[in-house]
Each structure stands twice: as structure tokens, then as C-alpha cells.
N, C-alpha and C. Protein backbone atom coordinates (compact mmCIF):
# COMPACT_ATOMS: atom_id res chain seq x y z
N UNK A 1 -86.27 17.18 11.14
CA UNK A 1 -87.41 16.55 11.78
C UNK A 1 -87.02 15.13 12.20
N UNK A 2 -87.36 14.61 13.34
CA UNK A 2 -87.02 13.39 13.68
C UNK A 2 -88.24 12.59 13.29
N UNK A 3 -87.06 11.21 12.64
CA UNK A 3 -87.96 9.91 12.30
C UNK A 3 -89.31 9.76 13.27
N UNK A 4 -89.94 8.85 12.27
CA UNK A 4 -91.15 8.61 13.02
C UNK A 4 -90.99 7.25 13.69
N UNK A 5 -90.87 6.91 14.84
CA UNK A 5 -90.59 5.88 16.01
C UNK A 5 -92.26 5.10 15.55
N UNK A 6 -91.34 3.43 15.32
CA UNK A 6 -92.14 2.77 14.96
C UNK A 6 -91.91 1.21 15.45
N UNK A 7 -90.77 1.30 16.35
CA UNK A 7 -90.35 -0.05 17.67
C UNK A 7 -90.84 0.07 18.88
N UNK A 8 -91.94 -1.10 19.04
CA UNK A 8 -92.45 -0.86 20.64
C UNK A 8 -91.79 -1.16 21.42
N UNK A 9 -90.79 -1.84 21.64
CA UNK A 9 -89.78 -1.81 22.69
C UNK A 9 -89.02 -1.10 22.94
N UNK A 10 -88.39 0.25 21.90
CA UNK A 10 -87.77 1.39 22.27
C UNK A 10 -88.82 2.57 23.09
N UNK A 11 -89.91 2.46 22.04
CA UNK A 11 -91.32 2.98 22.57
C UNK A 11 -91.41 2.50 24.17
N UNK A 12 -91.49 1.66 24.23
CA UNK A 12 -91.92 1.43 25.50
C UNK A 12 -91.21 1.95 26.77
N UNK A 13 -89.48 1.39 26.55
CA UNK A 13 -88.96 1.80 26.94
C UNK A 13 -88.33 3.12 27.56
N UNK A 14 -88.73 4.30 26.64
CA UNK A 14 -88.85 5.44 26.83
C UNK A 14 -89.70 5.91 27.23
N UNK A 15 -90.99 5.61 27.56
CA UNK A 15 -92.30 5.82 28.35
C UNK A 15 -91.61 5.22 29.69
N UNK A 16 -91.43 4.23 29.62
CA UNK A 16 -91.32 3.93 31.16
C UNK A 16 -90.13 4.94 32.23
N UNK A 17 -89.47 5.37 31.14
CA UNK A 17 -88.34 6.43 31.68
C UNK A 17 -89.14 7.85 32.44
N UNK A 18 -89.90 8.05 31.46
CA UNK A 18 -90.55 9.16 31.14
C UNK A 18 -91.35 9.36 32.99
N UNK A 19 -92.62 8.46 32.62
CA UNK A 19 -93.26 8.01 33.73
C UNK A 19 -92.55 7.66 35.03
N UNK A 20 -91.75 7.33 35.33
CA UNK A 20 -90.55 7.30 36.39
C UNK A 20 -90.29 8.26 37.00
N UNK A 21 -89.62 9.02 36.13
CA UNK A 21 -89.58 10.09 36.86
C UNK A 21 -90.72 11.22 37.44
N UNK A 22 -91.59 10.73 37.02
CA UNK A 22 -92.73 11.91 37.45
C UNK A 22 -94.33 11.23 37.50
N UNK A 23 -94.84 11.22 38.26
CA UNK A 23 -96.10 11.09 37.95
C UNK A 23 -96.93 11.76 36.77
N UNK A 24 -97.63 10.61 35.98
CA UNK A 24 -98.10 11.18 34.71
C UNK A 24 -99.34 10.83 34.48
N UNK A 25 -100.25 11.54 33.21
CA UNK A 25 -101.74 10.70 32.98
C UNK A 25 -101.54 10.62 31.49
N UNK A 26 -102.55 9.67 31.08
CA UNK A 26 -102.57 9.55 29.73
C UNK A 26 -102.50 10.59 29.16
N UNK A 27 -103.46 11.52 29.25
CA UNK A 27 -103.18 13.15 28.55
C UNK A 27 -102.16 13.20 28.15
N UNK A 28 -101.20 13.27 29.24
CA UNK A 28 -99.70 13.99 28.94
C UNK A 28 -99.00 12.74 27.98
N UNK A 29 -98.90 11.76 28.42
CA UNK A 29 -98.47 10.19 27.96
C UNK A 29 -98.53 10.78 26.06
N UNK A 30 -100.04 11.05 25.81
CA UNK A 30 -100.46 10.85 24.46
C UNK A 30 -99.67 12.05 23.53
N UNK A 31 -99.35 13.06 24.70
CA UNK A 31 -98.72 14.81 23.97
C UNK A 31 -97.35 14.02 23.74
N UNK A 32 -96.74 13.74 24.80
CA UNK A 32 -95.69 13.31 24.39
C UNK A 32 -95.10 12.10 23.57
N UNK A 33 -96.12 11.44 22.95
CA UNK A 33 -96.25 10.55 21.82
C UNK A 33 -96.10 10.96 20.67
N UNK A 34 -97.11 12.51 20.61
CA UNK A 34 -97.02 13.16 19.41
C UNK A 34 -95.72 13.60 19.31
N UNK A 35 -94.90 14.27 20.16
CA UNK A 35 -93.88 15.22 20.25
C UNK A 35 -92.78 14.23 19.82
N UNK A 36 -92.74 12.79 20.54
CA UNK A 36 -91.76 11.82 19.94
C UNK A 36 -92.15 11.22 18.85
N UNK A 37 -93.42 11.66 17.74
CA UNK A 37 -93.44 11.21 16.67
C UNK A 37 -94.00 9.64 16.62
N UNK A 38 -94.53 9.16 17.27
CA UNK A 38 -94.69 8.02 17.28
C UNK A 38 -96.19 7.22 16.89
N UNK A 39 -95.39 5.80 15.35
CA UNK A 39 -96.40 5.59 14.95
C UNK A 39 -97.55 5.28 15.77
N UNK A 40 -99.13 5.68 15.66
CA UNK A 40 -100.28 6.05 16.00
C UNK A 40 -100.78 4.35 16.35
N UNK A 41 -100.09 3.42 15.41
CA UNK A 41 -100.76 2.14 15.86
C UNK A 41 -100.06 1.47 17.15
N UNK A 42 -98.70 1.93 17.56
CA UNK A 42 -98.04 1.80 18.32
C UNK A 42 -98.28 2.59 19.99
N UNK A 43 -99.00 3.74 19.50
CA UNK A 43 -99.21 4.39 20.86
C UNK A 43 -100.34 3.32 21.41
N UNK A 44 -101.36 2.98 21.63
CA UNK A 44 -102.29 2.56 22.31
C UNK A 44 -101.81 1.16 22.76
N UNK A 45 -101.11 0.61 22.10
CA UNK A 45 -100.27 -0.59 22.87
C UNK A 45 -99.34 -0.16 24.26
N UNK A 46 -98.22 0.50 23.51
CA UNK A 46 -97.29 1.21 24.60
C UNK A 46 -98.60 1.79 25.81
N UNK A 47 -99.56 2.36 25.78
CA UNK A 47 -100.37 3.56 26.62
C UNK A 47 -100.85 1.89 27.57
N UNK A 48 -101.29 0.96 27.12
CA UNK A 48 -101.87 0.10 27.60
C UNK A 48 -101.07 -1.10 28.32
N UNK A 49 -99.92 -1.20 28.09
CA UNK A 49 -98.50 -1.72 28.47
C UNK A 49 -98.54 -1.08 29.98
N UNK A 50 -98.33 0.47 29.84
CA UNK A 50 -97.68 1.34 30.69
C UNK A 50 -99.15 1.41 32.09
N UNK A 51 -100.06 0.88 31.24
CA UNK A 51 -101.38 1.10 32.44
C UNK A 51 -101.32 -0.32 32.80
N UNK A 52 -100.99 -1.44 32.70
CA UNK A 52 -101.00 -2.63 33.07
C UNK A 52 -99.93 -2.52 34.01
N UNK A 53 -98.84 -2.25 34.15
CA UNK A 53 -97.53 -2.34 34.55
C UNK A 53 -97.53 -1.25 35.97
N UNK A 54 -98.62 -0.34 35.74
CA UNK A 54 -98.65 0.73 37.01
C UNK A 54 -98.25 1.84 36.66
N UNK A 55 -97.11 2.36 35.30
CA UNK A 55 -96.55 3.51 35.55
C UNK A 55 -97.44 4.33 35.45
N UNK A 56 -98.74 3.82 34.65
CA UNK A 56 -99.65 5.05 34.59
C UNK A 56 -100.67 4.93 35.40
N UNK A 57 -101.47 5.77 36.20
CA UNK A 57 -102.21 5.79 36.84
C UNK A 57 -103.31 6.86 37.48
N UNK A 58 -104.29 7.04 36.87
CA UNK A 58 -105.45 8.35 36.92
C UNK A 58 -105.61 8.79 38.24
N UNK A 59 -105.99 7.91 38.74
CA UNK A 59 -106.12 8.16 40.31
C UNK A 59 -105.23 8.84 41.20
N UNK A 60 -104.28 7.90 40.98
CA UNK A 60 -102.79 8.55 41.45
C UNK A 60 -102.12 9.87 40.77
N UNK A 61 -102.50 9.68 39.83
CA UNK A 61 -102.22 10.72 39.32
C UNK A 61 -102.71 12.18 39.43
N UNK A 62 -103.87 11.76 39.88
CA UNK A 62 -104.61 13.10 40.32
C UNK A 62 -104.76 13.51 41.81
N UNK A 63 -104.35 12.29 42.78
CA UNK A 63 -104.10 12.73 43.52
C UNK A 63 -102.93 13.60 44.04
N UNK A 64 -101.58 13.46 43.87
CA UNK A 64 -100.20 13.44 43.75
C UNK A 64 -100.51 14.85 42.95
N UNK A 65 -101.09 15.43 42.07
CA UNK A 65 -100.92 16.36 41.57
C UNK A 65 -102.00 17.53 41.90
N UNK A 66 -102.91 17.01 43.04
CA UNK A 66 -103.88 18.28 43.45
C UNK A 66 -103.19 18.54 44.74
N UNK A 67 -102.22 17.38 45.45
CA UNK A 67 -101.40 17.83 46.56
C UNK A 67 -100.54 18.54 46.17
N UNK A 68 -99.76 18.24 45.21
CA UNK A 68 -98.30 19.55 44.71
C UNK A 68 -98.99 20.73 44.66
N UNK A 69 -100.22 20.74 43.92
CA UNK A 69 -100.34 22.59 43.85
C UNK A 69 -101.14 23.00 44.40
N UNK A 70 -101.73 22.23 45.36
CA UNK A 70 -102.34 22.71 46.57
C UNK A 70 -101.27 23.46 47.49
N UNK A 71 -99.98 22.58 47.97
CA UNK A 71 -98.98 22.95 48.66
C UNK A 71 -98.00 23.49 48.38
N UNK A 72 -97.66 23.07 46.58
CA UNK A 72 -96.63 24.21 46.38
C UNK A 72 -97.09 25.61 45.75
N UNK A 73 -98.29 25.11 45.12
CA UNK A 73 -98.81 26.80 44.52
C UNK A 73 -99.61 27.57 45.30
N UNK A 74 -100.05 26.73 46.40
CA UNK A 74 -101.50 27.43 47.20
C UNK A 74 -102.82 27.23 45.86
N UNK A 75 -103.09 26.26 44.89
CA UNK A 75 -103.91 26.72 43.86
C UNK A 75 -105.29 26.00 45.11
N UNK A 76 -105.92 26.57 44.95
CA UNK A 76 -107.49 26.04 45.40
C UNK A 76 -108.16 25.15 44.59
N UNK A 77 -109.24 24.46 45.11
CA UNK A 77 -110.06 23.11 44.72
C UNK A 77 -110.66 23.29 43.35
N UNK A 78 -111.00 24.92 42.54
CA UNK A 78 -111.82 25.09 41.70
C UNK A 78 -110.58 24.67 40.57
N UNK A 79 -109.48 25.42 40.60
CA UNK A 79 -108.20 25.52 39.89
C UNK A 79 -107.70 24.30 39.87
N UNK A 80 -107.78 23.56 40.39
CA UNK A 80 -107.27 22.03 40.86
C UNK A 80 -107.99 21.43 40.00
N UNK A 81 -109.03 20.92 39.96
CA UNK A 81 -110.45 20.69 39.04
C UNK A 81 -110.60 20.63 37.32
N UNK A 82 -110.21 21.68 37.69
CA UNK A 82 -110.06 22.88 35.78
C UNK A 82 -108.64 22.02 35.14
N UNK A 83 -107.83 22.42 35.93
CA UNK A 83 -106.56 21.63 35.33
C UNK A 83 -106.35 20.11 35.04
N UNK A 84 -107.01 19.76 36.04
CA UNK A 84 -107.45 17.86 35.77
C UNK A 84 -108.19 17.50 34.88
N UNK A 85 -109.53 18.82 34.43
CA UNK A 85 -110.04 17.94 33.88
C UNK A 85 -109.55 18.33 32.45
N UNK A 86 -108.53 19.47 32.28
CA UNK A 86 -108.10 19.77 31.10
C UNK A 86 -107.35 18.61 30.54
N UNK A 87 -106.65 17.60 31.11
CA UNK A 87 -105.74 16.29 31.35
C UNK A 87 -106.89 15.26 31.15
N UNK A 88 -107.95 15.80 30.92
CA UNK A 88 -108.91 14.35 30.38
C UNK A 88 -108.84 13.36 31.87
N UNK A 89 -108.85 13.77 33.11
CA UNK A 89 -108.84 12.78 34.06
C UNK A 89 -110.67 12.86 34.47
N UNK A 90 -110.75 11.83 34.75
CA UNK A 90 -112.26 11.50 35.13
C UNK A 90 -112.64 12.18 36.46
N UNK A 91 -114.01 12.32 36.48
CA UNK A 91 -114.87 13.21 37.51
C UNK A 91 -114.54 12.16 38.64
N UNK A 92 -115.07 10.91 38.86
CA UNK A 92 -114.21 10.31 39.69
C UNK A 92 -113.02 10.72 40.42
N UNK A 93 -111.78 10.51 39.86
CA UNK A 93 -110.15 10.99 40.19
C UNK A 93 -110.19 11.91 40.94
N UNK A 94 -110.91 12.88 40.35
CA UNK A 94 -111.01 14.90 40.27
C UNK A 94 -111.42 14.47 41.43
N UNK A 95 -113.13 14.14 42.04
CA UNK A 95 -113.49 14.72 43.25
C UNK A 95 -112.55 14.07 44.24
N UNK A 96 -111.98 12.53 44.01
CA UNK A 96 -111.12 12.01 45.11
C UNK A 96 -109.94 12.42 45.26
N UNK A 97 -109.55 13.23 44.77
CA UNK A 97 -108.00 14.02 44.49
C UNK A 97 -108.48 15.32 45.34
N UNK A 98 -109.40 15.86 45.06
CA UNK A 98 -110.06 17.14 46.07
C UNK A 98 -110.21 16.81 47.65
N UNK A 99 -111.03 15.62 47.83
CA UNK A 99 -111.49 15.32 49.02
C UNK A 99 -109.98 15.08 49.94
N UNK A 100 -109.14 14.96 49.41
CA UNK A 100 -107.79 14.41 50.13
C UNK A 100 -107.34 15.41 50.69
N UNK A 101 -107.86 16.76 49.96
CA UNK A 101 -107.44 18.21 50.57
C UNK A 101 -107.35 18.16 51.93
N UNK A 102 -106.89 18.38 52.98
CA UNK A 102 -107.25 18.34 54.53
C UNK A 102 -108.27 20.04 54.53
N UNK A 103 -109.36 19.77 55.10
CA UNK A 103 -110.12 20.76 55.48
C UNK A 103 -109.54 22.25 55.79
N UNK A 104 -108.48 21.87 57.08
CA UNK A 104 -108.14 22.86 57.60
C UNK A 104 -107.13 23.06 57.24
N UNK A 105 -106.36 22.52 56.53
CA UNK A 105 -105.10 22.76 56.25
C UNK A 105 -105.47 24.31 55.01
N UNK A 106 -106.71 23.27 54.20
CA UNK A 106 -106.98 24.26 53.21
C UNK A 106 -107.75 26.21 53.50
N UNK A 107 -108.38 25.78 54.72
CA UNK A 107 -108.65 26.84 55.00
C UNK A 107 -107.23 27.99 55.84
N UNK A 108 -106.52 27.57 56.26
CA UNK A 108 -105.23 28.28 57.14
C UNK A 108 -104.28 28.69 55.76
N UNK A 109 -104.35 27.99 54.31
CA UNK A 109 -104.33 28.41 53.16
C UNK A 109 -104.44 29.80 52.68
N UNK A 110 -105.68 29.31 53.08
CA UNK A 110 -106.45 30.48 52.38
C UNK A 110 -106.22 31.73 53.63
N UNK A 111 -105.76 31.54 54.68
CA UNK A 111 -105.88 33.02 55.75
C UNK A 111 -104.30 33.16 55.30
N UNK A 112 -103.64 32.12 54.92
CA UNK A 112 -102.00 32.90 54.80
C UNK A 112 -101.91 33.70 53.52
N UNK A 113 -102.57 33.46 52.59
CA UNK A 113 -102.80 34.04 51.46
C UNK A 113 -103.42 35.77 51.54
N UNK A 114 -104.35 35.43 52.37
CA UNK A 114 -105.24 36.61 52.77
C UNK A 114 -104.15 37.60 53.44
N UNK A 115 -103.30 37.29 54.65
CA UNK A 115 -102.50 37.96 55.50
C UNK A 115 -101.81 38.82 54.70
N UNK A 116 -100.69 37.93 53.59
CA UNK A 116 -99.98 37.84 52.51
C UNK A 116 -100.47 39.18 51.76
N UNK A 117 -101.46 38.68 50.93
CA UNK A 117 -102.18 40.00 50.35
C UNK A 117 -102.55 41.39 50.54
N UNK A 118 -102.94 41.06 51.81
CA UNK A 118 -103.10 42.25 52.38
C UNK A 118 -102.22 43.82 52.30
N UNK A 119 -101.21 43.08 53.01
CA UNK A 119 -99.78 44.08 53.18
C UNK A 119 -99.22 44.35 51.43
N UNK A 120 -99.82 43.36 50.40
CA UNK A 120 -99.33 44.43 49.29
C UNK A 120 -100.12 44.74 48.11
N UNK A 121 -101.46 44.86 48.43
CA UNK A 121 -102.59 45.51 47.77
C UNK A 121 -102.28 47.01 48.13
N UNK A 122 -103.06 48.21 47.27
CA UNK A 122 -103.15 49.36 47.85
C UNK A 122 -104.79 49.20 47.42
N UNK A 123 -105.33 50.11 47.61
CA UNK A 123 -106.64 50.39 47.37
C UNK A 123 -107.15 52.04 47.99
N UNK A 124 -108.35 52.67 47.50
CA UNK A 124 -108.95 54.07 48.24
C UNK A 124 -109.38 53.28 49.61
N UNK A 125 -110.34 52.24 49.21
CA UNK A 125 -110.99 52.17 50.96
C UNK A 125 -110.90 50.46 51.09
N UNK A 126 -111.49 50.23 52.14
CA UNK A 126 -111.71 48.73 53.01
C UNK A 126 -112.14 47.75 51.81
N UNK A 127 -113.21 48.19 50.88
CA UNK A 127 -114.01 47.74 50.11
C UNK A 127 -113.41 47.62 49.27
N UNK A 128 -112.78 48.06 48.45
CA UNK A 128 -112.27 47.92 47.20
C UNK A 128 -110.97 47.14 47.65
N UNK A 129 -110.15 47.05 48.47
CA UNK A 129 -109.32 45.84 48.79
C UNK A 129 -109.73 45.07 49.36
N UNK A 130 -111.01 44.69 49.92
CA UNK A 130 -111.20 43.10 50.27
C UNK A 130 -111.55 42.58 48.30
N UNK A 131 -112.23 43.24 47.57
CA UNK A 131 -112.80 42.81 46.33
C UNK A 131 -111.43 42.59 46.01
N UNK A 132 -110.25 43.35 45.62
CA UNK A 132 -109.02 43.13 44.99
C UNK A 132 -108.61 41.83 45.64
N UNK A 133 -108.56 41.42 46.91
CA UNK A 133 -108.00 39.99 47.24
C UNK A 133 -108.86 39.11 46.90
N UNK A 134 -110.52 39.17 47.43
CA UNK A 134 -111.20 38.19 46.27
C UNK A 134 -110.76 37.99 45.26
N UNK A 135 -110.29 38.54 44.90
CA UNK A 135 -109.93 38.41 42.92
C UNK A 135 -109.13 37.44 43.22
N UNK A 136 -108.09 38.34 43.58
CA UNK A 136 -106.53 36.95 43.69
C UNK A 136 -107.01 36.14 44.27
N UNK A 137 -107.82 35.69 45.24
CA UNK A 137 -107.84 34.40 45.45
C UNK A 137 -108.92 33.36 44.76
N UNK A 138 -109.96 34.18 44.13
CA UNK A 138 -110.89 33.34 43.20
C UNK A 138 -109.72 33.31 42.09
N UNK A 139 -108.24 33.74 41.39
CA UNK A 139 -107.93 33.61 39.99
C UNK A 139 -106.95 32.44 40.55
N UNK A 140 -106.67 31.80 42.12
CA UNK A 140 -106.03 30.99 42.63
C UNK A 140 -106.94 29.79 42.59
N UNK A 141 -108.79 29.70 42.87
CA UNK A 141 -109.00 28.64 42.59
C UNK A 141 -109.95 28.20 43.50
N UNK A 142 -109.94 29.26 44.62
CA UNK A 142 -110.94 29.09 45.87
C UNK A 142 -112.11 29.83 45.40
N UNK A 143 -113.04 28.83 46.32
CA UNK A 143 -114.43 29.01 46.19
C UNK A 143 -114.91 30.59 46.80
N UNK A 144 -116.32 31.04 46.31
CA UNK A 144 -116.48 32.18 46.68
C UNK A 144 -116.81 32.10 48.27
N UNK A 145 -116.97 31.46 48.47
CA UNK A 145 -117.90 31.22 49.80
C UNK A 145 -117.04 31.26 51.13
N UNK A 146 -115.82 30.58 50.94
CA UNK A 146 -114.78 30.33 51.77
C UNK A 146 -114.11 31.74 51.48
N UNK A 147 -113.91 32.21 50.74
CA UNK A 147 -112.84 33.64 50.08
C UNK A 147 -113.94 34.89 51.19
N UNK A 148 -114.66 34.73 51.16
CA UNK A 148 -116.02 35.46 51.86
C UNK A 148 -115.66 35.13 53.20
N UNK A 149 -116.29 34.08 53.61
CA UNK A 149 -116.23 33.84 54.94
C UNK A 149 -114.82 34.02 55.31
N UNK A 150 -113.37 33.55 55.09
CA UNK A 150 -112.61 33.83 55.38
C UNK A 150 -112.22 35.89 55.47
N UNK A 151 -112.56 36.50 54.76
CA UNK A 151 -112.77 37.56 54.72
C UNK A 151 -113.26 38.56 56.05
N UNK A 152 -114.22 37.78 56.00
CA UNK A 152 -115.00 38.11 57.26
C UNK A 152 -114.35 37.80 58.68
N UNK A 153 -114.08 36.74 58.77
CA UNK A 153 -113.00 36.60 59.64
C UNK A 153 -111.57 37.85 59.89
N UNK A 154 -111.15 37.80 59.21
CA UNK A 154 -110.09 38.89 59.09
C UNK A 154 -110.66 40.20 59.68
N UNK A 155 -111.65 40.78 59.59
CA UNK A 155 -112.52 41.53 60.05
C UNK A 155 -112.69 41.67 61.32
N UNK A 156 -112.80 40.75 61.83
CA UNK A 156 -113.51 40.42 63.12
C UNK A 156 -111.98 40.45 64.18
N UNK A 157 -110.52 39.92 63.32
CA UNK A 157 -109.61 39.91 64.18
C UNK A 157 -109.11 41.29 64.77
């Protein structure tokens, strides 16, 4: 078992490494406090160091991270949301991290997904594979409404 880290300047130091390389939020900041063992009177200094200094940052942080998996996962606004606020980031952050979504970008998303799906669902009829891609795309994160209307669209092409 590794010692319990009880120097705020090594402490610190290793947060700032940490945070460097990646955009981070306190959430994660505090897991990986536990994981490096580190005395408990020492974390909220280091956490408050690291928010004075910039490396940490909610906002940013939530923005920067509803764009990655918007664009690298395709995850939708609901899924985006859920995961932020599992990270303890504020309703604030969350909706301004959403709103950054580009409209249309998010909807042409959601039709490449749809296209995507299509060709490797099977199903008996029409009905039971539009419901099967609803699925996948409500367990991705999109709203019912857009998963629908986009739906409908497809229809019509």
C-alpha cells in the first residue's frame, strides 16, 4: 500500500501535472486524491490552489467535455447532462456546456446515426425497426422528440 502523501508541494505539484494534461473537475481532482492517498487536510488546500491558478475549471470543464462526446461519441444532450452531473458539475456549467452544442450540427448527428443504424438493424416490419433505433439513440442520449421527428424525416426521403 502506498504511504499516505502528506507534502503540499509534492501534492500540488502532481495535481498540476495531472490537470495539464487533460481537462479536469473537482469530482475527478477529489477521486484521484483518494487513489493517491492523500492526507484529507491537505486536499482542500491543493483543490483550492489548483482553482485559483486556473488548472481547474467547471465551466471549462464542462464545456470541453460535452464537445468531445458530442463529437467523438455522437453521445446526445440527455447523456451529456447525466454524466456532468454525475461529476458534481453545477446546473449552470451543464446547461452552458449543452447550449454550445451547434443546433444543426447536432441534428445531421442524429440523421448520420439514423442512416448508420439502419443498414444494421434487422427487424419483421417498418415498426419494430424504427422503435429498435429509437432505442439506440435514446441509450445515446437524444431527446425523444428529435429521435421522432428525425425519424419521420427519414420517411419522407
Amino acid at each position: 500500500m502506498t504511504p499516505q502523501l502528506y507534502d503540499f508541494d509534492i501534492v500540488l505539484s502532481k495535481a498540476q501535472k495531472y490537470c495539464a494534461y487533460q481537462e479536469r473537475c473537482q469530482w475527478e481532482m477529489l477521486k484521484k486524491f483518494r487513489e493517491w492517498r492523500v492526507d484529507e487536510e491537505i486536499q482542500d488546500e491543493v483543490l483550492s490552489e489548483l482553482i485559483t491558478q486556473n488548472f481547474i475549471n467547471e465551466e471549462r470543464f464542462a464545456i470541453q467535455f460535452a464537445a468531445g462526446k458530442f463529437r467523438i461519441k455522437n453521445w446526445g444532450r440527455q447523456k451529456i447532462k447525466s454524466e456532468l452531473k454525475k461529476r458534481q458539475i453545477s446546473s449552470y456549467s451543464i446547461n452552458k456546456a449543452v447550449q454550445e452544442i451547434d443546433e444543426e450540427e447536432y441534428r445531421l448527428s442524429l440523421q448520420k446515426l439514423i442512416a448508420k443504424k439502419e443498414h444494421e438493424v434487422s427487424a419483421k416490419n417498418e415498426y419494430e425497426k424504427k422503435q429498435k433505433i429509437a432505442q439506440y439513440l435514446h441509450s445515446k442520449g437524444y431527446e425523444s422528440e428529435f429521435i421522432w421527428e428525425a425519424l419521420q424525416i427519414t420517411d419522407n426521403e
